[in-house]
Structures are given as structure tokens and as C-alpha cells.
Protein backbone atom coordinates (compact mmCIF):
# COMPACT_ATOMS: atom_id res chain seq x y z
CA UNK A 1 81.13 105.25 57.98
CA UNK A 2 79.11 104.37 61.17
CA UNK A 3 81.41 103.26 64.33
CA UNK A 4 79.89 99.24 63.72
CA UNK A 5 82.13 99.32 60.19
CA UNK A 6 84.62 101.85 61.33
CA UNK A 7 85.62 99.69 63.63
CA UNK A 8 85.12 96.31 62.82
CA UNK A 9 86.96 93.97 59.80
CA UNK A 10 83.60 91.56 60.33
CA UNK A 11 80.23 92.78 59.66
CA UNK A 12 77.97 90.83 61.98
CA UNK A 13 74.35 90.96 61.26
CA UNK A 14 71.25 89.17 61.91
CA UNK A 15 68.38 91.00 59.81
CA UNK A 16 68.31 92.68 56.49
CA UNK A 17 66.55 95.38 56.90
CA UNK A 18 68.75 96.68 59.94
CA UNK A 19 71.92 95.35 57.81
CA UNK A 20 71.22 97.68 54.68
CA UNK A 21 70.44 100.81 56.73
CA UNK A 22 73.68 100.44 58.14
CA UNK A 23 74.83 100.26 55.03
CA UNK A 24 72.65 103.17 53.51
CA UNK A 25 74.17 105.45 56.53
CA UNK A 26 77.08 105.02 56.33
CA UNK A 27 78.33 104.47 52.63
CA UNK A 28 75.54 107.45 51.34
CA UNK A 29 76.48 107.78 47.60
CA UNK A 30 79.81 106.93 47.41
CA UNK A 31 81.28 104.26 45.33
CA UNK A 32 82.40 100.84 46.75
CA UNK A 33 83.10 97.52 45.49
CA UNK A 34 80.85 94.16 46.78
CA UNK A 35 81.40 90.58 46.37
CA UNK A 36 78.97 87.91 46.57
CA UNK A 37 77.79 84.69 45.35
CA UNK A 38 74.90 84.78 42.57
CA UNK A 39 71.83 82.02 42.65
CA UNK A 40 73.80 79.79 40.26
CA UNK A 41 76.75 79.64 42.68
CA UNK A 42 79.14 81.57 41.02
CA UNK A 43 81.06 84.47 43.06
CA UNK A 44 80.43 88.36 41.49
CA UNK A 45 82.20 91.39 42.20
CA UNK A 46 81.32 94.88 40.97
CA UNK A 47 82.16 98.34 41.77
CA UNK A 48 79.29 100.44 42.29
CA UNK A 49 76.95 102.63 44.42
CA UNK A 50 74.17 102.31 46.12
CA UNK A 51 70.57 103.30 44.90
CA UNK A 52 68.11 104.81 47.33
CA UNK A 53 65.32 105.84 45.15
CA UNK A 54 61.40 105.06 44.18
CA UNK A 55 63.15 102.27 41.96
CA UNK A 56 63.36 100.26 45.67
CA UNK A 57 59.38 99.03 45.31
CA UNK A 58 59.94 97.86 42.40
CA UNK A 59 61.26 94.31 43.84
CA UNK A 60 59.44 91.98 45.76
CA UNK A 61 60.97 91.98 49.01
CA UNK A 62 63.48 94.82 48.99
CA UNK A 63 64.44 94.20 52.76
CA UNK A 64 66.38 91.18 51.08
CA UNK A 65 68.27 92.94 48.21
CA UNK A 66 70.52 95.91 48.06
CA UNK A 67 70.01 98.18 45.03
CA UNK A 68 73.26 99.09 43.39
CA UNK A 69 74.84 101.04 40.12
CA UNK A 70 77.22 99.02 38.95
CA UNK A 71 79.76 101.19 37.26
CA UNK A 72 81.15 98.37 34.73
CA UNK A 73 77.84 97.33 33.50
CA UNK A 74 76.00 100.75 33.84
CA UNK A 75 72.88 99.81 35.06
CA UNK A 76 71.43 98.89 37.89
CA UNK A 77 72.15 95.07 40.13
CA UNK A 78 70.36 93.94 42.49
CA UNK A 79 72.28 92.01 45.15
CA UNK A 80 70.69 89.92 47.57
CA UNK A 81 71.99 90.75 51.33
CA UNK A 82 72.61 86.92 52.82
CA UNK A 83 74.96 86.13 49.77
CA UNK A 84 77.46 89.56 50.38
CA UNK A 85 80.60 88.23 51.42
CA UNK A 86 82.50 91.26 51.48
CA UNK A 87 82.49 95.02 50.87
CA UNK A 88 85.49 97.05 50.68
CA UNK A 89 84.52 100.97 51.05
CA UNK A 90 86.82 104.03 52.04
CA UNK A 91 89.66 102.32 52.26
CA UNK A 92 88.52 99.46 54.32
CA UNK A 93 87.66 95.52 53.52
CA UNK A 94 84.71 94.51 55.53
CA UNK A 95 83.89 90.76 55.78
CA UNK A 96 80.04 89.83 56.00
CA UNK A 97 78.83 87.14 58.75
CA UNK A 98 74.85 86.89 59.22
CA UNK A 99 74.11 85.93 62.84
């Protein structure tokens, strides 16, 4: 993982774009688990991976939504980055706080 979420319990970010290539860098393609709250207010958790692929323009404003695999569902989720609450990857729980 990158030294911000090596070393840090709270993920503090304040843009989405800079948030998920943080992300991207430092999780690759290795499997994690992600909660977050869905548009009808109801929390979700999932473990999956996450997608880096031409699939990505296929959604409006992909800046806003990370692409994942989610391994219980098998196919793909698309989570949107300002309702992640927390990740837990490699052994580590990461809480999410935008800025």
C-alpha cells in the first residue's frame, strides 16, 4: 500500500479522482472488502477487486465511482467514492473521511 494508507487508520480525502488513484496504487489487483451506503440509504459491503479496464468510460462520471468485482455476486459494482465508509485491505481497516 502507499505510505498515506500504510500509515493512517483514517483516509482523508478531498477529491475523487486523487482518492481512487490512491486507491488504484496501492491496492493493484488484490482483493479487499468495502463498505458503503447505497442511494436508498441502506449500508453494503462486498468483497471484491478493483477494475481498471476500458469498462471505466462506460459510466458517466467515473472520477465519482470506483469500479469493482464483487466476488459474491460475480459481476461487476459500481461504488460511488463519497458514500465509502470503510475499506479493509492487507490486513488493515481504513476509515473514509472526505475533506
Amino acid at each position: 500500500m502507499t505510505n498515506q494508507l500504510q500509515t493512517q487508520t483514517t483516509f482523508y480525502y478531498n477529491g475523487t479522482s486523487s482518492a481512487r488513484d490512491t486507491l488504484r496504487n496501492a491496492l493493484g489487483d488484490k482483493f479487499f472488502s468495502v463498505r458503503w451506503t447505497k442511494n436508498d440509504g441502506t449500508e453494503s459491503y462486498r468483497n471484491c477487486r478493483l477494475i481498471s479496464t476500458a469498462a471505466d468510460a462506460n459510466t458517466r462520471n467515473i472520477d465519482d465511482y470506483l469500479l469493482v468485482w464483487s466476488v459474491s455476486d460475480k459481476e461487476y459494482r459500481l461504488v460511488r467514492f463519497d458514500t465509502i465508509s470503510e475499506l479493509k485491505a492487507r490486513g488493515r481497516q481504513i476509515k473514509f473521511k472526505k475533506l
